[in-house]
PDB file of N, CA and C in Angstrom:
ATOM      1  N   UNK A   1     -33.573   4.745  -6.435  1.00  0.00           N
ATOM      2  CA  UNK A   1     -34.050   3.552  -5.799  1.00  0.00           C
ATOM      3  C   UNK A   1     -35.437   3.220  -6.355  1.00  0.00           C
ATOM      4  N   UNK A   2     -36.851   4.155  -5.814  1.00  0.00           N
ATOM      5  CA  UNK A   2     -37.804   4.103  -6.578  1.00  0.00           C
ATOM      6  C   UNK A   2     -37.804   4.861  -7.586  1.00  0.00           C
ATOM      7  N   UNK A   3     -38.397   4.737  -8.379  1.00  0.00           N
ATOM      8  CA  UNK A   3     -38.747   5.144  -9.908  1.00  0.00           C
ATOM      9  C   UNK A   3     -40.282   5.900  -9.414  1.00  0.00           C
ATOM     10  N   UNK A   4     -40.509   7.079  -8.864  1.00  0.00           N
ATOM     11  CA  UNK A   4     -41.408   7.353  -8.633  1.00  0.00           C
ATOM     12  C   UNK A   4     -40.825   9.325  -9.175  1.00  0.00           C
ATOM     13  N   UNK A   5     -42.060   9.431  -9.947  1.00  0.00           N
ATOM     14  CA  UNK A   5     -42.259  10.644 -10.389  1.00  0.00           C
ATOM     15  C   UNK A   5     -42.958  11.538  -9.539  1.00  0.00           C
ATOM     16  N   UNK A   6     -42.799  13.495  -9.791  1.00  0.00           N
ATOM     17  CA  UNK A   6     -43.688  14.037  -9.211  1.00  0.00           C
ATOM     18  C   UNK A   6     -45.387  14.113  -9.180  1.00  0.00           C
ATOM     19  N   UNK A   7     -45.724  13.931 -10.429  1.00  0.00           N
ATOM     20  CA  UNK A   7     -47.422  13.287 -10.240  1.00  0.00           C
ATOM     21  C   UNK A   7     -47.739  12.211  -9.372  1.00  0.00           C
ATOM     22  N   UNK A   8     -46.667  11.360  -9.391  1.00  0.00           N
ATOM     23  CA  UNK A   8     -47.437   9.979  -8.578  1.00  0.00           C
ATOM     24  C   UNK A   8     -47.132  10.423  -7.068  1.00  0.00           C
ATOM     25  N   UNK A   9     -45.985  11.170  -6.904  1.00  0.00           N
ATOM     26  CA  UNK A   9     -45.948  11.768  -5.479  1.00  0.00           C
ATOM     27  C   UNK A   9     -47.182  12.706  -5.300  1.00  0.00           C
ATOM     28  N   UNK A  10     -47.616  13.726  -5.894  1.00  0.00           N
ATOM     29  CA  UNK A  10     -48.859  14.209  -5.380  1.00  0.00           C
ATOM     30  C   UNK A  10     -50.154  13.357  -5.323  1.00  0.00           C
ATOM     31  N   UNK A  11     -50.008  12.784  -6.312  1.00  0.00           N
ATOM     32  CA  UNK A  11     -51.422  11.657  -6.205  1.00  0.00           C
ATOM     33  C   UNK A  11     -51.587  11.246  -4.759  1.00  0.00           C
ATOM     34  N   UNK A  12     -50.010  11.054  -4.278  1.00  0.00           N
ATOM     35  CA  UNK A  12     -50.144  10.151  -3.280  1.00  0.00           C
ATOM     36  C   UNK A  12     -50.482  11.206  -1.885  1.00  0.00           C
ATOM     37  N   UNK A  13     -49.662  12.140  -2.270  1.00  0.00           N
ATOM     38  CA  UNK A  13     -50.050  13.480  -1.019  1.00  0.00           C
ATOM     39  C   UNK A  13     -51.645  13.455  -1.138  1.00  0.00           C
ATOM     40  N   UNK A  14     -52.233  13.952  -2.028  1.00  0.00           N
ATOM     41  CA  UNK A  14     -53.825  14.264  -1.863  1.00  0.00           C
ATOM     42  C   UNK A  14     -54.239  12.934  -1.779  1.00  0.00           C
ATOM     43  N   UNK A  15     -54.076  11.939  -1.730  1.00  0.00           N
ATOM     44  CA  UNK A  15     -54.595  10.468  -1.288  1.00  0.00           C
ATOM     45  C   UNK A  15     -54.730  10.432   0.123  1.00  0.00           C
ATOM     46  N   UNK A  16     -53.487  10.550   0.405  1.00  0.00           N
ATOM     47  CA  UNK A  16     -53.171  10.867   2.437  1.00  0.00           C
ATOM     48  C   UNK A  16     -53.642  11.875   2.946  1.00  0.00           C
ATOM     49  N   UNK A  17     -53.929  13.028   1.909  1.00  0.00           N
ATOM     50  CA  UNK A  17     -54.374  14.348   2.847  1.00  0.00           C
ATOM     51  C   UNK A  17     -56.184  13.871   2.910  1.00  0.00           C
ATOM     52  N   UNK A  18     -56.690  13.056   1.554  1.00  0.00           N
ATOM     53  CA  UNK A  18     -58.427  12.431   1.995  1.00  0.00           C
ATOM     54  C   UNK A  18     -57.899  11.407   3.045  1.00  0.00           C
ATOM     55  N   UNK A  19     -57.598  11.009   3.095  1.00  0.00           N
ATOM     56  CA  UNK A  19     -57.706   9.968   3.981  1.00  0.00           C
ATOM     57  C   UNK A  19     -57.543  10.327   5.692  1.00  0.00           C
ATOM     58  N   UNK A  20     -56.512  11.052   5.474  1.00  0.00           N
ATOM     59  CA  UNK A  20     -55.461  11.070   6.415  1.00  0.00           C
ATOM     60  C   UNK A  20     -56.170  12.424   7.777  1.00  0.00           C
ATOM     61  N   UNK A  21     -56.083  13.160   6.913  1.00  0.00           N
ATOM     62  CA  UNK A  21     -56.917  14.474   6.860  1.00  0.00           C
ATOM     63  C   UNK A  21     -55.594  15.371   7.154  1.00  0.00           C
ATOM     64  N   UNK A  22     -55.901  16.764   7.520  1.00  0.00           N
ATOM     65  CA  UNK A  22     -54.584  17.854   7.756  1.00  0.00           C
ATOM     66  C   UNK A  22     -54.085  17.879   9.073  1.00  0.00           C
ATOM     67  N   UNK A  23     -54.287  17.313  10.205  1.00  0.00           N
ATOM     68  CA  UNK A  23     -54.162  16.817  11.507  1.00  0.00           C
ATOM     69  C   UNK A  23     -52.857  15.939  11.244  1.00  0.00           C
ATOM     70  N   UNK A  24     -53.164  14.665  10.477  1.00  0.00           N
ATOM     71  CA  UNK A  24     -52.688  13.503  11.085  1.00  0.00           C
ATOM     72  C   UNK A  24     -51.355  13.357   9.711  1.00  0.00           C
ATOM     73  N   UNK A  25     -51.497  14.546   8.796  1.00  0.00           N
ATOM     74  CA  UNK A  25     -50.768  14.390   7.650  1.00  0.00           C
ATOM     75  C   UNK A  25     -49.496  15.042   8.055  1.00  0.00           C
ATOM     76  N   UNK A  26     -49.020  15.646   8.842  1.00  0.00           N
ATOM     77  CA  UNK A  26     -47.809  16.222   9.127  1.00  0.00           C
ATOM     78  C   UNK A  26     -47.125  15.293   9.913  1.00  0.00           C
ATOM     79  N   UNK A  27     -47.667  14.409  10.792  1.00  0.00           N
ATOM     80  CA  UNK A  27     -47.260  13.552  12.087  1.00  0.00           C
ATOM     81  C   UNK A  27     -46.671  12.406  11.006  1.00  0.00           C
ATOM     82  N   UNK A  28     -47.581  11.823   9.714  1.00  0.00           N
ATOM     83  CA  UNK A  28     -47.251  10.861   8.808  1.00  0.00           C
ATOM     84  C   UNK A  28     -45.546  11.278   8.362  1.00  0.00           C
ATOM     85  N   UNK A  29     -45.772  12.403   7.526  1.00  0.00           N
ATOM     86  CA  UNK A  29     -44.586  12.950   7.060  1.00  0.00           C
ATOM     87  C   UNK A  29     -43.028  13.070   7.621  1.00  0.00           C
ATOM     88  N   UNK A  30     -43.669  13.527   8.935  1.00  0.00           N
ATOM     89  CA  UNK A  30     -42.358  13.155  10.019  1.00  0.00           C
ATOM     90  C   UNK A  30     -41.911  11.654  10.269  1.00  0.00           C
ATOM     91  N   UNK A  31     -43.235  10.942  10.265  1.00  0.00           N
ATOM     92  CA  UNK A  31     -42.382   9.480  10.685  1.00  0.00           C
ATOM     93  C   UNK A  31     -41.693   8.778   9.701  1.00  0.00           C
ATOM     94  N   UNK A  32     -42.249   9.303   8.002  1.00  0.00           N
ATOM     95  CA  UNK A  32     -41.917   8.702   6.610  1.00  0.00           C
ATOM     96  C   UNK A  32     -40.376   9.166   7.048  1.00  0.00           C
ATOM     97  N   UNK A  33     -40.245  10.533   7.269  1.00  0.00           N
ATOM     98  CA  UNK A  33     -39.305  11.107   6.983  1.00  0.00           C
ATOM     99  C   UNK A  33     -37.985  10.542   7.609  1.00  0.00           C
ATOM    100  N   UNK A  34     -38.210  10.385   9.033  1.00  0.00           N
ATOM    101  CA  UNK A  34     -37.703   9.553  10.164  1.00  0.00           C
ATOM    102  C   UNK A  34     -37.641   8.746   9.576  1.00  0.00           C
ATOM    103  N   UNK A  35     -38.076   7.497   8.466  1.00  0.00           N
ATOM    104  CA  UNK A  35     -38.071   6.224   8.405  1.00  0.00           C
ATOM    105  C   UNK A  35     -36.928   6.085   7.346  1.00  0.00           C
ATOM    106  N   UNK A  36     -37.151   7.003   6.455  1.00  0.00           N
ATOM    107  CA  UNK A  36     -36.234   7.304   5.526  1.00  0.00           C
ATOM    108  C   UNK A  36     -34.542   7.406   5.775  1.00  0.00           C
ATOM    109  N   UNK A  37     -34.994   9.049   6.921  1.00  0.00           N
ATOM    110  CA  UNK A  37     -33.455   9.174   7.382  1.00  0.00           C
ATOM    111  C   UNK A  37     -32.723   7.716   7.535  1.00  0.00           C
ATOM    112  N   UNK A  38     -33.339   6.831   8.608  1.00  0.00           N
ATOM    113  CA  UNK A  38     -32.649   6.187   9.279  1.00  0.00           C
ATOM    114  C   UNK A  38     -32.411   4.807   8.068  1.00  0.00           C
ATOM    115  N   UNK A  39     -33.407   4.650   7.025  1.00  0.00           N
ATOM    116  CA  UNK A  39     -32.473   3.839   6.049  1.00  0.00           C
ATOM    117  C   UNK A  39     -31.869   4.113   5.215  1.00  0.00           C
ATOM    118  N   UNK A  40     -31.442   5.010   4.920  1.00  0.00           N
ATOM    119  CA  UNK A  40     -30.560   6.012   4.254  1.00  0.00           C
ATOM    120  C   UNK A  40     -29.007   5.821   4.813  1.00  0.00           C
ATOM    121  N   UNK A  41     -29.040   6.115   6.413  1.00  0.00           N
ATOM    122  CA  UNK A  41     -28.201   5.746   7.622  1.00  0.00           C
ATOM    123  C   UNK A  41     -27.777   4.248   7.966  1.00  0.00           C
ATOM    124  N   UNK A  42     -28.455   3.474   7.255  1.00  0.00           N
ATOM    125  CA  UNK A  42     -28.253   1.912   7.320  1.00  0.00           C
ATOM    126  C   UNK A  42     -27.505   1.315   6.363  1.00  0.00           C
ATOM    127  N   UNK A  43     -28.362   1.907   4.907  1.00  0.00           N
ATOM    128  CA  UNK A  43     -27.088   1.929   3.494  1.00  0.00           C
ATOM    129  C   UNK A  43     -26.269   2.404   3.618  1.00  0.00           C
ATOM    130  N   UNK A  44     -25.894   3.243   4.253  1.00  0.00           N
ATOM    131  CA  UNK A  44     -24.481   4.094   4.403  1.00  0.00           C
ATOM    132  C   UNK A  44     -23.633   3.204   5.056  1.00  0.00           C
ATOM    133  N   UNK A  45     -23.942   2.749   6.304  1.00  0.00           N
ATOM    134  CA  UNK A  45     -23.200   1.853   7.500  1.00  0.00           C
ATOM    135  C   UNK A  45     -23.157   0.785   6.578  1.00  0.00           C
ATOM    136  N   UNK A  46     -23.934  -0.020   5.834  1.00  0.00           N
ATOM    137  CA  UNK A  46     -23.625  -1.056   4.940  1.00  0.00           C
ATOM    138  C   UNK A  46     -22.982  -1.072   4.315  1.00  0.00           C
ATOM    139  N   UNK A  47     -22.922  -0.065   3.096  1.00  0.00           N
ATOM    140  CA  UNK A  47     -21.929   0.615   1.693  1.00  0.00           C
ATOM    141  C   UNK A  47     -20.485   0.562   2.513  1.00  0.00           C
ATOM    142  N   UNK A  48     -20.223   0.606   3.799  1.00  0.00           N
ATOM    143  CA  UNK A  48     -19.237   1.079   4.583  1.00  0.00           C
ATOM    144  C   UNK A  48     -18.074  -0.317   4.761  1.00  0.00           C
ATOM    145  N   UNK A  49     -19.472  -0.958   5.500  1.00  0.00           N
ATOM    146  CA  UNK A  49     -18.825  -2.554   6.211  1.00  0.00           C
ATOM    147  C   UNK A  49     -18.536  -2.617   4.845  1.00  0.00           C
ATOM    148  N   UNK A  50     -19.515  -2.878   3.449  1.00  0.00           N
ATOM    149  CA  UNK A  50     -18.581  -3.676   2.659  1.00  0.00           C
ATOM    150  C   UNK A  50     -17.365  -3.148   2.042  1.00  0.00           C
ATOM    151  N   UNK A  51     -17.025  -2.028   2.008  1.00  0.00           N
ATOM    152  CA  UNK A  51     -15.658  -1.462   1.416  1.00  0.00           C
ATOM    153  C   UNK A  51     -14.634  -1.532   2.373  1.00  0.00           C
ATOM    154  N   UNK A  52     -14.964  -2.166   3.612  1.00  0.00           N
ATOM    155  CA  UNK A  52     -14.138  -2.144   4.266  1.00  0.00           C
ATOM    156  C   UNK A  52     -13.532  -3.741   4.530  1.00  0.00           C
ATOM    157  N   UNK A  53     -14.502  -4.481   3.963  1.00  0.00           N
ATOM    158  CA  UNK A  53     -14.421  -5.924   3.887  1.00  0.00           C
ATOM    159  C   UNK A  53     -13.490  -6.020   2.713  1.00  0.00           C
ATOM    160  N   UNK A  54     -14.140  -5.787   1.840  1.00  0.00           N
ATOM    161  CA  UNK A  54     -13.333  -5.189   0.463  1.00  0.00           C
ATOM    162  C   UNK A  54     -11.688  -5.287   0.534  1.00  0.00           C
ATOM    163  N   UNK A  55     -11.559  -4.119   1.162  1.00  0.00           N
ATOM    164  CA  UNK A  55     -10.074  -3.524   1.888  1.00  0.00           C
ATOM    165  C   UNK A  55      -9.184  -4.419   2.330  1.00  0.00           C
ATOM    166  N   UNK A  56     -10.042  -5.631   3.290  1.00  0.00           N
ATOM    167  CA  UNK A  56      -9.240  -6.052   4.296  1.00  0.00           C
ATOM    168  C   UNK A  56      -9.441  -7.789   3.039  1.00  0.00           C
ATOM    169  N   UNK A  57     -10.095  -7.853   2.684  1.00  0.00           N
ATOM    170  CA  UNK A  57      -9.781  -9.219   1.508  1.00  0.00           C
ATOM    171  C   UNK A  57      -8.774  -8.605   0.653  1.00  0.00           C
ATOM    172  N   UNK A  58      -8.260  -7.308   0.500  1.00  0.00           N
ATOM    173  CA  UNK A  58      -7.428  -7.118  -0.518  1.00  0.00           C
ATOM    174  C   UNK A  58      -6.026  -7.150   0.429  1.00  0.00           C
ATOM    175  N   UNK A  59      -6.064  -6.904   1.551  1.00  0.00           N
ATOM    176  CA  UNK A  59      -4.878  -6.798   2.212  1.00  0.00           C
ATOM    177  C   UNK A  59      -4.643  -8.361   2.716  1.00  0.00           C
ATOM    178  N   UNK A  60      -5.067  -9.074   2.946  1.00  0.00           N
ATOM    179  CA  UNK A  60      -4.898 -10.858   2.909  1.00  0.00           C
ATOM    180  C   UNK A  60      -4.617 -11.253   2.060  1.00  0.00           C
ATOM    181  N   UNK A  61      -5.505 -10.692   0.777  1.00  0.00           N
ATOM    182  CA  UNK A  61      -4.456 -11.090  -0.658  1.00  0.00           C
ATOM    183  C   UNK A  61      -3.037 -11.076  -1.081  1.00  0.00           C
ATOM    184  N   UNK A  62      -2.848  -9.627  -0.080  1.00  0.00           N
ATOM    185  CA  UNK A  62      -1.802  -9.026  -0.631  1.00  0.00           C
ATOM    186  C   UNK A  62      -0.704  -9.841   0.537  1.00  0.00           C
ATOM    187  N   UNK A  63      -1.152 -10.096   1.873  1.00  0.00           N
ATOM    188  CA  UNK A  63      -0.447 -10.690   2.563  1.00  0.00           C
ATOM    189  C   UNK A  63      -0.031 -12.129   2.650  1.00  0.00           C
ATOM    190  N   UNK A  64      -0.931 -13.224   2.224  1.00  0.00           N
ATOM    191  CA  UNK A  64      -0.452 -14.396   1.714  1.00  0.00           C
ATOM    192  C   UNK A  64       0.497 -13.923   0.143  1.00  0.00           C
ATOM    193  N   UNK A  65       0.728 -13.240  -0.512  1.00  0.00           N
ATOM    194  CA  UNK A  65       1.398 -13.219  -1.736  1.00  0.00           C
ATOM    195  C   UNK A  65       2.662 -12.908  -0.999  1.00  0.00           C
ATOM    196  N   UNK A  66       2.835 -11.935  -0.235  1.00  0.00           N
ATOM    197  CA  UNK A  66       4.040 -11.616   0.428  1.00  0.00           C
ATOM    198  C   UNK A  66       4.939 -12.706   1.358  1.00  0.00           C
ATOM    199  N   UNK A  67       3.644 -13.546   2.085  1.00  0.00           N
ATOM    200  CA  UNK A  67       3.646 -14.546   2.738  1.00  0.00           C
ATOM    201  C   UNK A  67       5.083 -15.566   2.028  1.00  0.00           C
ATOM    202  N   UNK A  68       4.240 -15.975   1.000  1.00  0.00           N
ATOM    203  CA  UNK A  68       4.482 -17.072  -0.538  1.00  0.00           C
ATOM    204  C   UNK A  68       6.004 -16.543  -0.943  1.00  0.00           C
ATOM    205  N   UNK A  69       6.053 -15.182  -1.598  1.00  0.00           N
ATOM    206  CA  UNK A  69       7.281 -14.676  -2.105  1.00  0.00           C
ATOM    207  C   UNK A  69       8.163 -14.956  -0.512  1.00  0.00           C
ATOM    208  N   UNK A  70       7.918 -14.888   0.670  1.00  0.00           N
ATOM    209  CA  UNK A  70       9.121 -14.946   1.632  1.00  0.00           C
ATOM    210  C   UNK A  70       9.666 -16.031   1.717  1.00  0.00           C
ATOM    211  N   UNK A  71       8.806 -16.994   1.830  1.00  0.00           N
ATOM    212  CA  UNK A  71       8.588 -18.466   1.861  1.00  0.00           C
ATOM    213  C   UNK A  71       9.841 -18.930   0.780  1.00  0.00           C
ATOM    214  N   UNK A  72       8.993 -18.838  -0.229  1.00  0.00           N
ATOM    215  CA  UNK A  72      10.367 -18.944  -1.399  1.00  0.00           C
ATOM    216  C   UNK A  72      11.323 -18.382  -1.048  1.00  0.00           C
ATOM    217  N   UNK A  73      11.908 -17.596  -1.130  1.00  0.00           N
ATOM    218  CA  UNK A  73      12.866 -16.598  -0.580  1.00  0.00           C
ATOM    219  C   UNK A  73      14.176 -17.195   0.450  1.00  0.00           C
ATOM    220  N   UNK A  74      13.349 -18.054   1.962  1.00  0.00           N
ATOM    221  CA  UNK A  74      13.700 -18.390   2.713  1.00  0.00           C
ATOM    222  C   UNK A  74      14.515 -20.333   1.972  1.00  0.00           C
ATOM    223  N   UNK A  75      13.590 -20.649   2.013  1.00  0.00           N
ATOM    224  CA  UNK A  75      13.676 -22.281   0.825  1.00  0.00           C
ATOM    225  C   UNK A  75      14.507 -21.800   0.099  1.00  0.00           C
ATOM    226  N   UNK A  76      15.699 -20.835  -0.697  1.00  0.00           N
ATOM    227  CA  UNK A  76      16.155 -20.696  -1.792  1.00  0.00           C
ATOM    228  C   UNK A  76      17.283 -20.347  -0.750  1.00  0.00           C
ATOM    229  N   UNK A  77      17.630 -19.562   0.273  1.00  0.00           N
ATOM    230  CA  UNK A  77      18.714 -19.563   1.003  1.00  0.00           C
ATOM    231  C   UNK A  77      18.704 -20.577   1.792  1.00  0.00           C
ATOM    232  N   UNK A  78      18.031 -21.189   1.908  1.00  0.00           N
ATOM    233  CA  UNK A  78      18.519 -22.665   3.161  1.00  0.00           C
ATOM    234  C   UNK A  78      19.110 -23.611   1.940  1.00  0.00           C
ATOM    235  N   UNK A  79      18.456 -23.240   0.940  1.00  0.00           N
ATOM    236  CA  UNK A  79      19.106 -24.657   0.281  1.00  0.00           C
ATOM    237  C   UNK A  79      20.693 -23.525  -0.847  1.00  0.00           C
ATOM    238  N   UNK A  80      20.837 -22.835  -0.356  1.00  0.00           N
ATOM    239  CA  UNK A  80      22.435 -22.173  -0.829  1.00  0.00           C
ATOM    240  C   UNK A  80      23.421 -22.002   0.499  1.00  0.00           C
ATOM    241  N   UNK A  81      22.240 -22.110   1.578  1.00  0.00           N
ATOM    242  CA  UNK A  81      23.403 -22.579   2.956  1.00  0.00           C
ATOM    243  C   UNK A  81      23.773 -24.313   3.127  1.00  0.00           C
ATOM    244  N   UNK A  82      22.916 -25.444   2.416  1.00  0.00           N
ATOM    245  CA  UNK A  82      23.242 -26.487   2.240  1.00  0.00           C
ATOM    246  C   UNK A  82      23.840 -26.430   1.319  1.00  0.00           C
ATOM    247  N   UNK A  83      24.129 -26.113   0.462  1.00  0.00           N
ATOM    248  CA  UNK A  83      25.365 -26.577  -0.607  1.00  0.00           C
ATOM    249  C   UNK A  83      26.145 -25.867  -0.097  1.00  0.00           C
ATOM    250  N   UNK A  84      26.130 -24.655   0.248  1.00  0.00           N
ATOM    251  CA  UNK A  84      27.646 -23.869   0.878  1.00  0.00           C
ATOM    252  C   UNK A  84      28.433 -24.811   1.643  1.00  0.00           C
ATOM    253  N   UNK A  85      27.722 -25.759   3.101  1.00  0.00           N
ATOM    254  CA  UNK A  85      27.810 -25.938   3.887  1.00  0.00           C
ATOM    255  C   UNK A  85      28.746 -27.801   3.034  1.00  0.00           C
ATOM    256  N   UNK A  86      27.991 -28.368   2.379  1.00  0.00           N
ATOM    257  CA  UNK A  86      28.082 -29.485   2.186  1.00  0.00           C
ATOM    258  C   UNK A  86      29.309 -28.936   0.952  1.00  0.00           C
ATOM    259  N   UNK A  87      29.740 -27.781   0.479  1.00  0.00           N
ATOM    260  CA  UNK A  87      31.165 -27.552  -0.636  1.00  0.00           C
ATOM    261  C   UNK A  87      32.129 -27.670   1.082  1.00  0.00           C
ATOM    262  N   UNK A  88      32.064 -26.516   1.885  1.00  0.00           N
ATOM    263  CA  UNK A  88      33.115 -26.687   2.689  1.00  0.00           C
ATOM    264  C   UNK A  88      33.232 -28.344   3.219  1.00  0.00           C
ATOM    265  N   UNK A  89      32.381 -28.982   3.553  1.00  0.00           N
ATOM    266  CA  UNK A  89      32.486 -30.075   4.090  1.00  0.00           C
ATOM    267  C   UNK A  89      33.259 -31.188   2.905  1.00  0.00           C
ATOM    268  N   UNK A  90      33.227 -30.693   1.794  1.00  0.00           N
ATOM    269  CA  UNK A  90      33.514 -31.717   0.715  1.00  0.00           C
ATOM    270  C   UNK A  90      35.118 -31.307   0.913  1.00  0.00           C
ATOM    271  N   UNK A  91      35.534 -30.215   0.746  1.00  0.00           N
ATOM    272  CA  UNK A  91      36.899 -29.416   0.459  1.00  0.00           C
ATOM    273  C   UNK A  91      37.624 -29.961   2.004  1.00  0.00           C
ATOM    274  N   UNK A  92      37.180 -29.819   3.341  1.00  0.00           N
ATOM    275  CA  UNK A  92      37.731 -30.255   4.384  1.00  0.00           C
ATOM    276  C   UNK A  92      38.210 -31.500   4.331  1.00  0.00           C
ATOM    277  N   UNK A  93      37.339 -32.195   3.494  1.00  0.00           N
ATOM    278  CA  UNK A  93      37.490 -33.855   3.709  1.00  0.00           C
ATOM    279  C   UNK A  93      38.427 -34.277   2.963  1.00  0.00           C
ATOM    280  N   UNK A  94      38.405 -32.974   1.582  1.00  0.00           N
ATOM    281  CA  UNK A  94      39.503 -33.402   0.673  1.00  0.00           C
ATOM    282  C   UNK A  94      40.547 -32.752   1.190  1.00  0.00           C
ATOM    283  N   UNK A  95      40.746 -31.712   2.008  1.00  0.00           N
ATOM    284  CA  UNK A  95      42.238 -31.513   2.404  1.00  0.00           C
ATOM    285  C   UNK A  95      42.581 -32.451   3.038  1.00  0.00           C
ATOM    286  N   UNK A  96      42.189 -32.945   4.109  1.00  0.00           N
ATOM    287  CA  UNK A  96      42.848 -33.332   5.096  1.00  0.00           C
ATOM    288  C   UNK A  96      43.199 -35.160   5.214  1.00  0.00           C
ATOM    289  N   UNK A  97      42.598 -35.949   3.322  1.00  0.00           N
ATOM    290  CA  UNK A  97      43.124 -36.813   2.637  1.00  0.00           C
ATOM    291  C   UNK A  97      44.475 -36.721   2.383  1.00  0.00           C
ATOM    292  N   UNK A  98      45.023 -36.124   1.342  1.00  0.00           N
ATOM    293  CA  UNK A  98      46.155 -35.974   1.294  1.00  0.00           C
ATOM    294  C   UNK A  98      47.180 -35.876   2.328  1.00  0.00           C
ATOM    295  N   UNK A  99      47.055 -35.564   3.720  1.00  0.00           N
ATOM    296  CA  UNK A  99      47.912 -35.700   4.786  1.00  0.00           C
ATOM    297  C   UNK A  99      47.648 -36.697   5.103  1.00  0.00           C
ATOM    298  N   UNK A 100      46.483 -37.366   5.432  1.00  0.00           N
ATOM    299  CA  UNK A 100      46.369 -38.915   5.512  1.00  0.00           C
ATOM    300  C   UNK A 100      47.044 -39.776   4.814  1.00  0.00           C
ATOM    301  N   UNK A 101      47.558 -39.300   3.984  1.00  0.00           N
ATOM    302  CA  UNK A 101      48.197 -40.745   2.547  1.00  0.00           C
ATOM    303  C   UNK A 101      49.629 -39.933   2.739  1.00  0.00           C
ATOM    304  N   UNK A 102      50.086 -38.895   3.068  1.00  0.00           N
ATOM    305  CA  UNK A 102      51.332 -38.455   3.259  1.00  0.00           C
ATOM    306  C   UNK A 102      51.742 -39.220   4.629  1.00  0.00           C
ATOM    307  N   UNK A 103      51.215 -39.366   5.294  1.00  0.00           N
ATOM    308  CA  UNK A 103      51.911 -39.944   6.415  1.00  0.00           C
ATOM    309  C   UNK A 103      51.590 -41.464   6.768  1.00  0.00           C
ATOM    310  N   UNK A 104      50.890 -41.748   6.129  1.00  0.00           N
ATOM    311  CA  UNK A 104      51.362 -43.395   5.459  1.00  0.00           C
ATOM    312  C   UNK A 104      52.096 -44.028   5.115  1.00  0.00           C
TER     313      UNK A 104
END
């Protein structure tokens, strides 16, 4: 994350330990430390939501495609139950001509 080396980390320890003095430099350390943990704990919960966002845009993807392929699917048998439907209706009409003109 930072680009910070061990010299510039001690620089910075003996900076805080003049300043700070040996009292108030352990209490610092704990709260850095604390501050750290808990964004450490925040990227994590973040890194998280988004792979999980991730996940669930890939499963919508995947569910409108499935969606689409049924869709078609469905449209391709309604229209082989209309021609089925409209052959018997053609064949009925033509049988039952010929007895019409037979008993004429």
């Amino acid at each position: 994350m930072f680009d910070v080396g061990f010299s510039e980390m001690l620089v910075c320890f003996i900076v805080a330990l003049v300043v700070l003095g040996p009292e108030k430099l352990p209490k610092l350390a704990r709260t850095i430390g604390r501050w750290t943990g808990q964004a450490k704990g925040y990227l994590r919960n973040l890194s998280a939501e988004l792979d999980r966002e991730s996940e669930l845009a890939e499963l919508r993807r995947q569910l409108d495609e499935a969606k689409r392929v049924v869709k078609g699917e469905a449209d391709s048998f309604s229209q082989t139950v209309r021609e089925t439907q409209q052959s018997v209706h053609d064949s009925v009409h033509t049988a039952d001509k010929p007895k019409d003109d037979k008993a004429a």
